[in-house]
Protein backbone atom coordinates (compact mmCIF):
# COMPACT_ATOMS: atom_id res chain seq x y z
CA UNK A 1 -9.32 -14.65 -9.20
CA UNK A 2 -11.28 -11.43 -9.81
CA UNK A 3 -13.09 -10.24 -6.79
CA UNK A 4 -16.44 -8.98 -6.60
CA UNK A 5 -17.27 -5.36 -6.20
CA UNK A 6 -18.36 -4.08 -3.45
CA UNK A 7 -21.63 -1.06 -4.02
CA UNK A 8 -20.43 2.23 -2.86
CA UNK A 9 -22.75 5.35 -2.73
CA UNK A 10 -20.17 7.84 -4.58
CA UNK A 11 -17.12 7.94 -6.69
CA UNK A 12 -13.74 7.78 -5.69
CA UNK A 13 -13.37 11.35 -7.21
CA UNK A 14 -16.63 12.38 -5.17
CA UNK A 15 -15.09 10.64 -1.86
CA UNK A 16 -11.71 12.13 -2.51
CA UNK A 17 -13.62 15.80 -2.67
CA UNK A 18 -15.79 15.15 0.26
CA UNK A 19 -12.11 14.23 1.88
CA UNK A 20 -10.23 17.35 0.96
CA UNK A 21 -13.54 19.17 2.12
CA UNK A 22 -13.52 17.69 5.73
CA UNK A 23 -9.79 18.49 6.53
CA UNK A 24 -9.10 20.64 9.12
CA UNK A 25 -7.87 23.06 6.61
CA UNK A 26 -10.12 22.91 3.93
CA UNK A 27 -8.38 22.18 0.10
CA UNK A 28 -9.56 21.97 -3.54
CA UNK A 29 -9.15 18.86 -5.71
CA UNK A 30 -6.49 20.28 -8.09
CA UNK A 31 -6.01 18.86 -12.05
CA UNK A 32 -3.36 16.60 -11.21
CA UNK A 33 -4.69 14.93 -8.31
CA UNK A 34 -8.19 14.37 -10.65
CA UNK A 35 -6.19 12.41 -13.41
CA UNK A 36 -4.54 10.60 -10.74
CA UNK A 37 -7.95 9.56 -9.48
CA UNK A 38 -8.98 8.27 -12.49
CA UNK A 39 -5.92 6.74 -13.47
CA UNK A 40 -5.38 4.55 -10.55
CA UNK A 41 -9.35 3.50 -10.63
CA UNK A 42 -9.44 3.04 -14.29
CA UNK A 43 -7.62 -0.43 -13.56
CA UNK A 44 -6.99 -2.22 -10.96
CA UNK A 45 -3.64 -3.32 -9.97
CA UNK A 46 -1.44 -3.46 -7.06
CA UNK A 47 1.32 -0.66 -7.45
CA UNK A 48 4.13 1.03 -6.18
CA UNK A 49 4.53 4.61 -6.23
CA UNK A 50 7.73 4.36 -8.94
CA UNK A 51 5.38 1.82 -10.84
CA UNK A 52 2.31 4.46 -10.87
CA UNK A 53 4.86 6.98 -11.94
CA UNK A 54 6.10 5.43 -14.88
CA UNK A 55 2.54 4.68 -16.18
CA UNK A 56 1.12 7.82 -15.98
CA UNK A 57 4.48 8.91 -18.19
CA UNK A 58 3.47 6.54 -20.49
CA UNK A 59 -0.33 7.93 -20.99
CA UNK A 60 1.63 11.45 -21.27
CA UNK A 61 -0.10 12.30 -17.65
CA UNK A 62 2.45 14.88 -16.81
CA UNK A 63 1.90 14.63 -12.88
CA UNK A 64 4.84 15.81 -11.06
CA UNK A 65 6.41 13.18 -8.07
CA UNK A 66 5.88 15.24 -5.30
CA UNK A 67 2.17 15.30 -6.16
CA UNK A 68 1.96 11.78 -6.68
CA UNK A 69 3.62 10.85 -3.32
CA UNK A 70 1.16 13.42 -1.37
CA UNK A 71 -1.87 12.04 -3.61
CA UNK A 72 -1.11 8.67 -2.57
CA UNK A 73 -0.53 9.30 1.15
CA UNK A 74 -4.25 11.67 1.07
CA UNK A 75 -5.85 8.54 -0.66
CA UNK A 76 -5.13 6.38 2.01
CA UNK A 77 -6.26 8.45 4.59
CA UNK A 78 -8.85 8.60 2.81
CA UNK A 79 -9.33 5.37 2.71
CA UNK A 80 -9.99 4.82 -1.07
CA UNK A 81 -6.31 2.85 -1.34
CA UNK A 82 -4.84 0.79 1.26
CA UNK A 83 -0.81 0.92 1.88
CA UNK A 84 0.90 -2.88 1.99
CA UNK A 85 4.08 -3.41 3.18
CA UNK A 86 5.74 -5.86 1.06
CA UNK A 87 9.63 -6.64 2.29
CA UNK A 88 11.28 -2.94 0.99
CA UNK A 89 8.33 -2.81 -1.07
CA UNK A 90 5.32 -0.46 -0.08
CA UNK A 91 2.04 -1.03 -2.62
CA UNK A 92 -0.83 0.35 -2.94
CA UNK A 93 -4.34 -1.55 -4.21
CA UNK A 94 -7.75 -0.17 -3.97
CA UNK A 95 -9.46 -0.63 -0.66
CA UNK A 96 -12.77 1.89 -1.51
CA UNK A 97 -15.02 -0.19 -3.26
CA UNK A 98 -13.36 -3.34 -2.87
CA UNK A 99 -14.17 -6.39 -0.27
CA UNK A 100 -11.48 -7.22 2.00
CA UNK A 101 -9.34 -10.16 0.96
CA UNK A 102 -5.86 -11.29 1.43
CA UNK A 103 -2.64 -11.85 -0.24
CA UNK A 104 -0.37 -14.67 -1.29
CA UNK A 105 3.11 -13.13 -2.24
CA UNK A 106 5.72 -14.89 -4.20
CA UNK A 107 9.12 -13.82 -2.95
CA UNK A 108 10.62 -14.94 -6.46
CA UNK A 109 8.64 -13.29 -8.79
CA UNK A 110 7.10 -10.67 -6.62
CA UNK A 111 3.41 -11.85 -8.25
CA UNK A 112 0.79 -10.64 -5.56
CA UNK A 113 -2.40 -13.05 -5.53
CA UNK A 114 -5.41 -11.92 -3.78
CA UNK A 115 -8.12 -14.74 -2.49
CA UNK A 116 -11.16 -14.14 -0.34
CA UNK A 117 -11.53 -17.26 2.34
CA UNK A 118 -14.35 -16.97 4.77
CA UNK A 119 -12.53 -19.59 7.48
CA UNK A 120 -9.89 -16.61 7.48
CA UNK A 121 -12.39 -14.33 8.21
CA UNK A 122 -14.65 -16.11 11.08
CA UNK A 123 -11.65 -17.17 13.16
CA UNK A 124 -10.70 -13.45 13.11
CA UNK A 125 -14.54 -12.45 14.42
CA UNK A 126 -13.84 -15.46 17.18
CA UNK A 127 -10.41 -14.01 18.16
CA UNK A 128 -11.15 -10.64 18.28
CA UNK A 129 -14.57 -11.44 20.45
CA UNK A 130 -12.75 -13.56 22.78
CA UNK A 131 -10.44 -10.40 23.68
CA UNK A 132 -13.45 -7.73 23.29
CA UNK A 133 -11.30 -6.62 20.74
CA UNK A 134 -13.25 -4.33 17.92
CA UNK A 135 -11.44 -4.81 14.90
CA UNK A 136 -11.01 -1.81 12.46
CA UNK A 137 -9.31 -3.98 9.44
CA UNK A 138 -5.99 -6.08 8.95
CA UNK A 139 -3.79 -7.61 6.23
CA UNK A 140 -2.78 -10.89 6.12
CA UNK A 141 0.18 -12.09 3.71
CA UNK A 142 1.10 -15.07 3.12
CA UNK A 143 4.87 -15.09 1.89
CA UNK A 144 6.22 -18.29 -0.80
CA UNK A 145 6.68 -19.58 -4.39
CA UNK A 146 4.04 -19.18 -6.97
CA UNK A 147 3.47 -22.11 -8.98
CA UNK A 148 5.45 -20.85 -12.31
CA UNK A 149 8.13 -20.22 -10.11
CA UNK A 150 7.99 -23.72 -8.64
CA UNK A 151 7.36 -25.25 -11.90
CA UNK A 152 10.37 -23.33 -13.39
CA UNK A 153 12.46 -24.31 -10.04
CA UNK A 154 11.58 -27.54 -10.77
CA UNK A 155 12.63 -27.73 -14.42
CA UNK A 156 15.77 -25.85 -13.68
CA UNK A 157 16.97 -28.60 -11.38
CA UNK A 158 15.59 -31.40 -13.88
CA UNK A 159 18.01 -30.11 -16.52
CA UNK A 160 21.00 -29.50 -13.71
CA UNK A 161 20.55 -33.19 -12.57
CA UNK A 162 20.20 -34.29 -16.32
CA UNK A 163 23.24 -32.60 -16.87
CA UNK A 164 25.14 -33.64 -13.64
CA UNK A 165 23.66 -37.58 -14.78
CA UNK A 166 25.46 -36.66 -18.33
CA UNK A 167 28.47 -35.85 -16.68
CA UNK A 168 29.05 -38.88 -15.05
């Protein structure tokens, strides 16, 4: 399911700037953390920091790992990428740009799958205004089996029951 864009007024490169800008100590977007920009909106995927890492080798972005790790942590506070805590697993997906939605995770495969579902999002207006509670965001995942992992599950124990049948 691809979801639908949501109009911003700038680039993530421009928001990142106006970021760096606004910090307490004022800093420069450097080289590195420009490719990095464009790299990680250039596509969108969910991503891990070792994941991102070996990409950008790939597309002979020499960015170093240090940078990446302090990129990634600035673009959340930014609030251009959103952290998700996954298990061990800590990914990053665009947030800037990008309606809010959740995520069905398959603990076999690791597939992420992101839906939008409007029932999810009323009862969470009716919760939070029943406890005059003023919502800021949230993440909801939904932890399972994917349906090629099911499907594959299933066949697996087709051919172990075939066999155990046989055996007999």
């Amino acid at each position: 399911v691809v979801l639908p864009a949501v109009p911003v007024s700038q680039s993530p490169e421009s928001k990142f700037r106006e970021y760096l800008a606004t910090r307490p100590k004022s800093q420069r977007l450097t080289r590195p953390q420009r490719e990095l920009i464009q790299f990680i909106f250039a596509q969108h995927d969910h991503f891990d920091a070792n994941q991102l890492i070996r990409e950008l080798d790939r597309a002979d972005l020499r960015i170093s790992r240090p940078t990446v790790y302090r990129t990634l942590a600035k673009l959340v506070d930014a609030g251009l990428l959103r952290r998700i805590e996954v298990g061990s697993r800590t990914v990053y997906e665009h947030d800037y740009g990008y309606p809010q939605h959740e995520h069905l995770v398959c603990e076999v495969c690791k597939r992420m799958i992101e839906f939008q579902c409007e029932a999810i999002q009323n009862a969470l207006r009716e919760v939070c205004g029943a406890h005059q509670f003023q919502q800021t965001g949230h993440t909801l995942i939904v932890r399972g089996v994917c349906l090629d992992c099911n499907r594959a599950r299933s066949a697996n124990e087709s051919v172990r029951s075939e066999e155990h049948t046989s055996e007999l």
